[in-house]
PDB file of N, CA and C in Angstrom:
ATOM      1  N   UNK A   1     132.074 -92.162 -30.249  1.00  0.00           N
ATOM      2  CA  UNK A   1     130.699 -92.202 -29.809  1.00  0.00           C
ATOM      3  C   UNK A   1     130.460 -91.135 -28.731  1.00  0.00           C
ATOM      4  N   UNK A   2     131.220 -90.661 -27.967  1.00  0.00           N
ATOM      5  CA  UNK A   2     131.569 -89.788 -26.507  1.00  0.00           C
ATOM      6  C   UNK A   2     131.209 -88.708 -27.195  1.00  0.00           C
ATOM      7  N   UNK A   3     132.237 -88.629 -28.070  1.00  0.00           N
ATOM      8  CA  UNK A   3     132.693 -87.540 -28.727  1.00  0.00           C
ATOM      9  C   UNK A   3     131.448 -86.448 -29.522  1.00  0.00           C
ATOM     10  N   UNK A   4     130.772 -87.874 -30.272  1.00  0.00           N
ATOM     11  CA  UNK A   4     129.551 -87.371 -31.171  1.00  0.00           C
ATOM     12  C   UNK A   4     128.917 -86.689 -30.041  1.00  0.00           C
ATOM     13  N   UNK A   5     128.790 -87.416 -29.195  1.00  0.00           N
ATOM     14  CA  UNK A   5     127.184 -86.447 -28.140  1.00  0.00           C
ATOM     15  C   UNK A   5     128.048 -85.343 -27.158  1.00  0.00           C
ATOM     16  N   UNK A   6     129.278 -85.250 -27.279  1.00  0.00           N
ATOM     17  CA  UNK A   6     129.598 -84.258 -26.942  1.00  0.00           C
ATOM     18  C   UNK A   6     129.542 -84.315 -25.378  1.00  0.00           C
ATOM     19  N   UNK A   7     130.153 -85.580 -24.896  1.00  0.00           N
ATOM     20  CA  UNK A   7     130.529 -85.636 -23.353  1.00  0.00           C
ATOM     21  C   UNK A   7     131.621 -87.036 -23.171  1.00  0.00           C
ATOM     22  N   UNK A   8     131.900 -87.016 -21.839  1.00  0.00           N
ATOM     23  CA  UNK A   8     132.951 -87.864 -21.298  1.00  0.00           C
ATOM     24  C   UNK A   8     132.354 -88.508 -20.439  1.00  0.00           C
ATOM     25  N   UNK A   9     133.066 -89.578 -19.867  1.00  0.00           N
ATOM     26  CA  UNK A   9     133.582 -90.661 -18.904  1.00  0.00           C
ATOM     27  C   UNK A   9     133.325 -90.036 -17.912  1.00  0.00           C
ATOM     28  N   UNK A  10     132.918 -90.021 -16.452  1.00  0.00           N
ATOM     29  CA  UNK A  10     133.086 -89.612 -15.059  1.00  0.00           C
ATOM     30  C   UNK A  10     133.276 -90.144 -14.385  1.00  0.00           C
ATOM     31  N   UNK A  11     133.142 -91.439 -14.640  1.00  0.00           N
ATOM     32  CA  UNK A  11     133.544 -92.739 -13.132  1.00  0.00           C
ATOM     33  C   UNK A  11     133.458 -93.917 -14.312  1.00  0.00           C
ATOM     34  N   UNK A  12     134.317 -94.893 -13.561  1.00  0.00           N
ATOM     35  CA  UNK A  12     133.924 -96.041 -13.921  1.00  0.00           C
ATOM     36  C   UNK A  12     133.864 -96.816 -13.006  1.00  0.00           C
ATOM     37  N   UNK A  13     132.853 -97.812 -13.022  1.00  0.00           N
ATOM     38  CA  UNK A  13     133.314 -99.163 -11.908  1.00  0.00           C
ATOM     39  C   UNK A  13     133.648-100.321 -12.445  1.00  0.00           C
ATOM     40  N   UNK A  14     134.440-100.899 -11.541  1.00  0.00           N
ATOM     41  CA  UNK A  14     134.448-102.788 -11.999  1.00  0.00           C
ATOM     42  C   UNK A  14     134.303-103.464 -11.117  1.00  0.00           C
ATOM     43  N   UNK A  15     133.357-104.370 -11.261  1.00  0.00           N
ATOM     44  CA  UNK A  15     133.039-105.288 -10.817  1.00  0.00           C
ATOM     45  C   UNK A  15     133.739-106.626 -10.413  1.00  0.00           C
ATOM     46  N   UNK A  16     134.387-106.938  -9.750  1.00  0.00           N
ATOM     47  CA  UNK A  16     135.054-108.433  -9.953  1.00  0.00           C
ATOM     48  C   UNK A  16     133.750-109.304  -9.217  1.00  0.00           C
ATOM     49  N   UNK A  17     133.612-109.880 -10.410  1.00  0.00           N
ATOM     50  CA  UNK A  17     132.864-111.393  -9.918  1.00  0.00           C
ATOM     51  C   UNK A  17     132.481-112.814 -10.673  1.00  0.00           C
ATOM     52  N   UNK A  18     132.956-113.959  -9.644  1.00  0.00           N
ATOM     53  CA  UNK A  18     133.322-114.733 -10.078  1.00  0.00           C
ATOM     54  C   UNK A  18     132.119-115.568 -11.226  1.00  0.00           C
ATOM     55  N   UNK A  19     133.367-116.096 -12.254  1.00  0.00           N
ATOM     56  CA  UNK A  19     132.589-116.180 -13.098  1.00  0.00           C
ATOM     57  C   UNK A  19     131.304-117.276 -12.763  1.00  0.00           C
ATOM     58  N   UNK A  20     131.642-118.450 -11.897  1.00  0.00           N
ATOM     59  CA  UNK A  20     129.970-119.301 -11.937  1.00  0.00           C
ATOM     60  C   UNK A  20     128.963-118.543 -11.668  1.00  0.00           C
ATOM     61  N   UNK A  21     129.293-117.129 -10.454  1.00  0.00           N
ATOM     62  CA  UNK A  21     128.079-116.163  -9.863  1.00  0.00           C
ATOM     63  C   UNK A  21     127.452-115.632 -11.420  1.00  0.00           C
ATOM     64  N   UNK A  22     128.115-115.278 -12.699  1.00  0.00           N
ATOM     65  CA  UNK A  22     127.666-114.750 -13.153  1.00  0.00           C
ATOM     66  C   UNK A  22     127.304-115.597 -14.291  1.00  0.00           C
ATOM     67  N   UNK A  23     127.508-116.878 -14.371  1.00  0.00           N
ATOM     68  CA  UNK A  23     126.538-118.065 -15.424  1.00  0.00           C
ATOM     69  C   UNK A  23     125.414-118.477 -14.734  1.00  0.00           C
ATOM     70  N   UNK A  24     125.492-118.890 -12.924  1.00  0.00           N
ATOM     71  CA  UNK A  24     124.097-118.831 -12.454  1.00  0.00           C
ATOM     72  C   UNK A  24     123.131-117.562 -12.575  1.00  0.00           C
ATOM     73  N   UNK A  25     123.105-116.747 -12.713  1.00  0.00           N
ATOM     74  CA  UNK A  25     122.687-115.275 -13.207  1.00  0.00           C
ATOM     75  C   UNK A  25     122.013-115.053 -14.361  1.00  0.00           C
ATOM     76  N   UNK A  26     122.860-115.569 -15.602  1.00  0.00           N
ATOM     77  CA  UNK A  26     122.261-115.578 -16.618  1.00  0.00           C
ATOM     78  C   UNK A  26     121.938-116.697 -16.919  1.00  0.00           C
ATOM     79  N   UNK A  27     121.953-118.381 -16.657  1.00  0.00           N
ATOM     80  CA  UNK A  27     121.552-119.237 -16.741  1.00  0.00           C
ATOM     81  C   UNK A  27     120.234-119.607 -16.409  1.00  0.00           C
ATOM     82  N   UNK A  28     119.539-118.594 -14.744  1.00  0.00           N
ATOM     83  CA  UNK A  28     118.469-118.907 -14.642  1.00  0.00           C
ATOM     84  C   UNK A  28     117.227-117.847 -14.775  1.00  0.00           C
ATOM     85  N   UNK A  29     118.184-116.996 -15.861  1.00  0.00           N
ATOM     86  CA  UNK A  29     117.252-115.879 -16.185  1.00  0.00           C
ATOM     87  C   UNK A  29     115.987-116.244 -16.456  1.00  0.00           C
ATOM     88  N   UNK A  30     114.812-115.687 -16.401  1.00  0.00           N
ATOM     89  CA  UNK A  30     113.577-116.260 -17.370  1.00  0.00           C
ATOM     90  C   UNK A  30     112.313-114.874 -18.090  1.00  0.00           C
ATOM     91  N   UNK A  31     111.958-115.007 -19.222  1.00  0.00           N
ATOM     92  CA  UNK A  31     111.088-113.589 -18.772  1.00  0.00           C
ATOM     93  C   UNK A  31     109.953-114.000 -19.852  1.00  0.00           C
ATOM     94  N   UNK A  32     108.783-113.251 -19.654  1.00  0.00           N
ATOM     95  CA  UNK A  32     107.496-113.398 -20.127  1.00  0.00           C
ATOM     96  C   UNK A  32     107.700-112.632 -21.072  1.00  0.00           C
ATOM     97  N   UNK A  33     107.465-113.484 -22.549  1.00  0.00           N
ATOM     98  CA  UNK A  33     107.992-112.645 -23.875  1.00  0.00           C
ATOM     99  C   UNK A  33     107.007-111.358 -24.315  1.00  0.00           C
ATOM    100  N   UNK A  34     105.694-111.450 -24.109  1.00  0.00           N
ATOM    101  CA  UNK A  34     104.577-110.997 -24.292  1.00  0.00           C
ATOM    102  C   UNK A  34     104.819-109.482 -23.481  1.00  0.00           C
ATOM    103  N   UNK A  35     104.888-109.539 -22.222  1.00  0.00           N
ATOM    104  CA  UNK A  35     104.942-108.143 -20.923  1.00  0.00           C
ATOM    105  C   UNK A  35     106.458-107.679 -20.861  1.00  0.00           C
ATOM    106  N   UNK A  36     107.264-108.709 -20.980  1.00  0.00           N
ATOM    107  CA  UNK A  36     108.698-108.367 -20.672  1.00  0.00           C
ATOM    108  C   UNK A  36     108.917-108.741 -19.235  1.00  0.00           C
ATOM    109  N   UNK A  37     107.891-109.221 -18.161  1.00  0.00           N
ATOM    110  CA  UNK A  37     108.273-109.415 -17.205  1.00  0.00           C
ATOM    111  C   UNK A  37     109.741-110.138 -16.466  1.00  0.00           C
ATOM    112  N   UNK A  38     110.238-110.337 -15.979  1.00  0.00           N
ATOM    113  CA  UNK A  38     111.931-110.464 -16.327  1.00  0.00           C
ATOM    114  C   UNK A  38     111.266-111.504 -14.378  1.00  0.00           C
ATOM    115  N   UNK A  39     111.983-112.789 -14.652  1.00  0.00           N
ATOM    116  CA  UNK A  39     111.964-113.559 -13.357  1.00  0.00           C
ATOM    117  C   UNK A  39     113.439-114.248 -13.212  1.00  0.00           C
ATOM    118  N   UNK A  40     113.866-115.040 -12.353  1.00  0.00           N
ATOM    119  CA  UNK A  40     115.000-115.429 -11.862  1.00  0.00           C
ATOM    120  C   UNK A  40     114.565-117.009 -11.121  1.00  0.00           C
ATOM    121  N   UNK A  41     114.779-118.157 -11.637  1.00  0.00           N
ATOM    122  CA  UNK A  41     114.519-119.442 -11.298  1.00  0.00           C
ATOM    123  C   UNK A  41     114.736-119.306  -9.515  1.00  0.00           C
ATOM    124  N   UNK A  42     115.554-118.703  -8.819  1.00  0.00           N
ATOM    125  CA  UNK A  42     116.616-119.125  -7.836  1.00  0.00           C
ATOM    126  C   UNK A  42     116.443-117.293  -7.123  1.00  0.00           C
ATOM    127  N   UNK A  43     116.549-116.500  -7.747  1.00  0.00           N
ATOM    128  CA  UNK A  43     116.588-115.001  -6.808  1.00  0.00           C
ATOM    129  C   UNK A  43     115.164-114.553  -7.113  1.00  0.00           C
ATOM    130  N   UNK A  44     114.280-114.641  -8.304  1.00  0.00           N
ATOM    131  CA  UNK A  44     113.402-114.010  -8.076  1.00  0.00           C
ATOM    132  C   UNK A  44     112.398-115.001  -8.558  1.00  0.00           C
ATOM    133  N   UNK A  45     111.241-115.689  -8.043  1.00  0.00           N
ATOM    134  CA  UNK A  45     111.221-116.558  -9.299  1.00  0.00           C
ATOM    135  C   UNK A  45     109.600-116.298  -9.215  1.00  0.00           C
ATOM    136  N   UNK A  46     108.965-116.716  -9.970  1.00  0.00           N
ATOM    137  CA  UNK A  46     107.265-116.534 -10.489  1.00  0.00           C
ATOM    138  C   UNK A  46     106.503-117.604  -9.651  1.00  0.00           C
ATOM    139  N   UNK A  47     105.289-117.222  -8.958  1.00  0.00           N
ATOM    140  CA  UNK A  47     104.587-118.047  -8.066  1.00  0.00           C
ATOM    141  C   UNK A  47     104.381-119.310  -8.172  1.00  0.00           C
ATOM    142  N   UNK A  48     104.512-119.584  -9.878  1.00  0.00           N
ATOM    143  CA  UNK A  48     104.343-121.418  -9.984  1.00  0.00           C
ATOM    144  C   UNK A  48     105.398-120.842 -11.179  1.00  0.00           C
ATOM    145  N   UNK A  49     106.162-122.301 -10.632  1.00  0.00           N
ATOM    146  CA  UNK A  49     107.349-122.154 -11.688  1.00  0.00           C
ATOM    147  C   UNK A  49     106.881-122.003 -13.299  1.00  0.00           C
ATOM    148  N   UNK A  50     107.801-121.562 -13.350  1.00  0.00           N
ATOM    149  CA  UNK A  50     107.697-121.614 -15.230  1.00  0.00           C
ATOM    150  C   UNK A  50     106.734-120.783 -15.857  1.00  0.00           C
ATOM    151  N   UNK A  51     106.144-119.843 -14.915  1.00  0.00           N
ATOM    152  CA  UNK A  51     104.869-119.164 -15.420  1.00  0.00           C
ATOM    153  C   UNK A  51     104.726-117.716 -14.644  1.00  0.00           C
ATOM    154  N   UNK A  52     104.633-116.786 -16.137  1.00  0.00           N
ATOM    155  CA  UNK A  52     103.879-115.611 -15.422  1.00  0.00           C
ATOM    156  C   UNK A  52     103.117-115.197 -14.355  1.00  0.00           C
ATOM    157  N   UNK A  53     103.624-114.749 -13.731  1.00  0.00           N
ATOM    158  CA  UNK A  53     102.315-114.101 -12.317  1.00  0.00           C
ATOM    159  C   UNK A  53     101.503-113.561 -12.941  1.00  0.00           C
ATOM    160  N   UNK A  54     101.356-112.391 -13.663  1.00  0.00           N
ATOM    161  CA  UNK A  54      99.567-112.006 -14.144  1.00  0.00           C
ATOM    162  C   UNK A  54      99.119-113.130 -14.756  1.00  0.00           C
ATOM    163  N   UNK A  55      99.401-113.582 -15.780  1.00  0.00           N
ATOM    164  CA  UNK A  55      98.643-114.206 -16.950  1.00  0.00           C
ATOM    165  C   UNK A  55      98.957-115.901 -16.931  1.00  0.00           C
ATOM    166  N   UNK A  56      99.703-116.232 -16.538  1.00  0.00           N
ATOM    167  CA  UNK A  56      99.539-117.507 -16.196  1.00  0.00           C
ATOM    168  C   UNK A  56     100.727-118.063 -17.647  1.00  0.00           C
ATOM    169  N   UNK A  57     100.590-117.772 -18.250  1.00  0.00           N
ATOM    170  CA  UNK A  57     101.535-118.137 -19.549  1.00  0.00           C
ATOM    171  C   UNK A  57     103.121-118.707 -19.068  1.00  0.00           C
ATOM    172  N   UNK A  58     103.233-119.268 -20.406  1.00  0.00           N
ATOM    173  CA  UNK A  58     104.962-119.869 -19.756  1.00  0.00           C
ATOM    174  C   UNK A  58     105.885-118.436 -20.037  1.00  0.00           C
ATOM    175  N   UNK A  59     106.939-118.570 -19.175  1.00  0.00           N
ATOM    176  CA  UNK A  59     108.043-117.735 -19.093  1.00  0.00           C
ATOM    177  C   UNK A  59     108.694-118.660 -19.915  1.00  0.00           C
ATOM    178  N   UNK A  60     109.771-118.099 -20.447  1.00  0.00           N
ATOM    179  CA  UNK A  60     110.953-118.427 -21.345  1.00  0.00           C
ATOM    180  C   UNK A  60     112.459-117.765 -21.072  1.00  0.00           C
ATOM    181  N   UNK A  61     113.438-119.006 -21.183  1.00  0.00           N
ATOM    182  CA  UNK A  61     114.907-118.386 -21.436  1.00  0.00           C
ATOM    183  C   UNK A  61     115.048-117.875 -21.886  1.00  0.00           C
ATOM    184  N   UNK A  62     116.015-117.220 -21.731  1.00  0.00           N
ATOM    185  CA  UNK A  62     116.672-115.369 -22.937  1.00  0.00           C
ATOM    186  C   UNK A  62     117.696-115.966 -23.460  1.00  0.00           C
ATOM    187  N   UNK A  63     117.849-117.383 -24.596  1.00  0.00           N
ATOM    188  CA  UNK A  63     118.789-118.071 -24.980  1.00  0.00           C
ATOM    189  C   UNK A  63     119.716-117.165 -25.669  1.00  0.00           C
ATOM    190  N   UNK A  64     119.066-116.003 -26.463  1.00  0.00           N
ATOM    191  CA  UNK A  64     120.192-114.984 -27.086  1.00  0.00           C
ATOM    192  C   UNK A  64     121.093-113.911 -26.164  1.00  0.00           C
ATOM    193  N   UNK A  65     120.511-113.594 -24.779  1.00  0.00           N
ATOM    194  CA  UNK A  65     121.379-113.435 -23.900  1.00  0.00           C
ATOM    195  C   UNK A  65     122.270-114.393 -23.034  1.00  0.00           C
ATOM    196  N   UNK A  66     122.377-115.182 -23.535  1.00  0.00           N
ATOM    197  CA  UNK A  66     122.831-116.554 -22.391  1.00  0.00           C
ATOM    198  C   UNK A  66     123.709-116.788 -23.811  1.00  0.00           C
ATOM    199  N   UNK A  67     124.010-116.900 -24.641  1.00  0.00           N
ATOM    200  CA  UNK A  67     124.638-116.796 -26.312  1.00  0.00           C
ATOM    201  C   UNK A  67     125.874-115.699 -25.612  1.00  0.00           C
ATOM    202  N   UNK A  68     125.220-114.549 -26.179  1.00  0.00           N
ATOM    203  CA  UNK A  68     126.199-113.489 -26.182  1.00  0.00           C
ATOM    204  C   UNK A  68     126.928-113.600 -24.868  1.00  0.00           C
ATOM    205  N   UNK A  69     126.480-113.603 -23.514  1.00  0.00           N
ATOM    206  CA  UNK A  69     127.340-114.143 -22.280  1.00  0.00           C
ATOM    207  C   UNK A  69     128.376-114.465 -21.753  1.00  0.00           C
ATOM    208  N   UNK A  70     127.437-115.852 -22.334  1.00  0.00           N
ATOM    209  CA  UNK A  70     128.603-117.223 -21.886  1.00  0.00           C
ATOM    210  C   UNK A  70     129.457-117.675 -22.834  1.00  0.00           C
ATOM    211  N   UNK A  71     129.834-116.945 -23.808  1.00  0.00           N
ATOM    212  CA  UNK A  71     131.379-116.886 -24.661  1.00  0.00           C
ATOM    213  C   UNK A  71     132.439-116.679 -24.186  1.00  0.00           C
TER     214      UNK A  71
END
């Protein structure tokens, strides 16, 4: 894949972190399917729970990211 576009690697990082930090993370993801607005139950969360700041609509889990994840 590098190869095709005709470049390399320059850094890498790793991260160590523990795994509950990173199921609360994606557990309380939430995002407005419509805008994409992206909220956080607990770090970022929408003025009345469960609901978009512009439009008022429900936010929703990213159950197919919380899938791929938490395997």
């Amino acid at each position: 894949m590098l190869a095709e576009a005709n470049t390399t690697v320059e850094a890498v990082i790793n991260f160590n972190v523990p795994d509950e930090v990173l199921v609360e993370r994606i557990s309380g993801h939430r995002v407005h399917s419509a805008s994409g607005r992206s909220y956080h139950v607990k770090f970022a969360p929408p003025k009345v729970a469960g609901k978009d700041d512009m439009t008022g609509e429900p936010s929703s889990k990213q159950f197919r990211l919380r899938r791929k994840f938490l395997k």
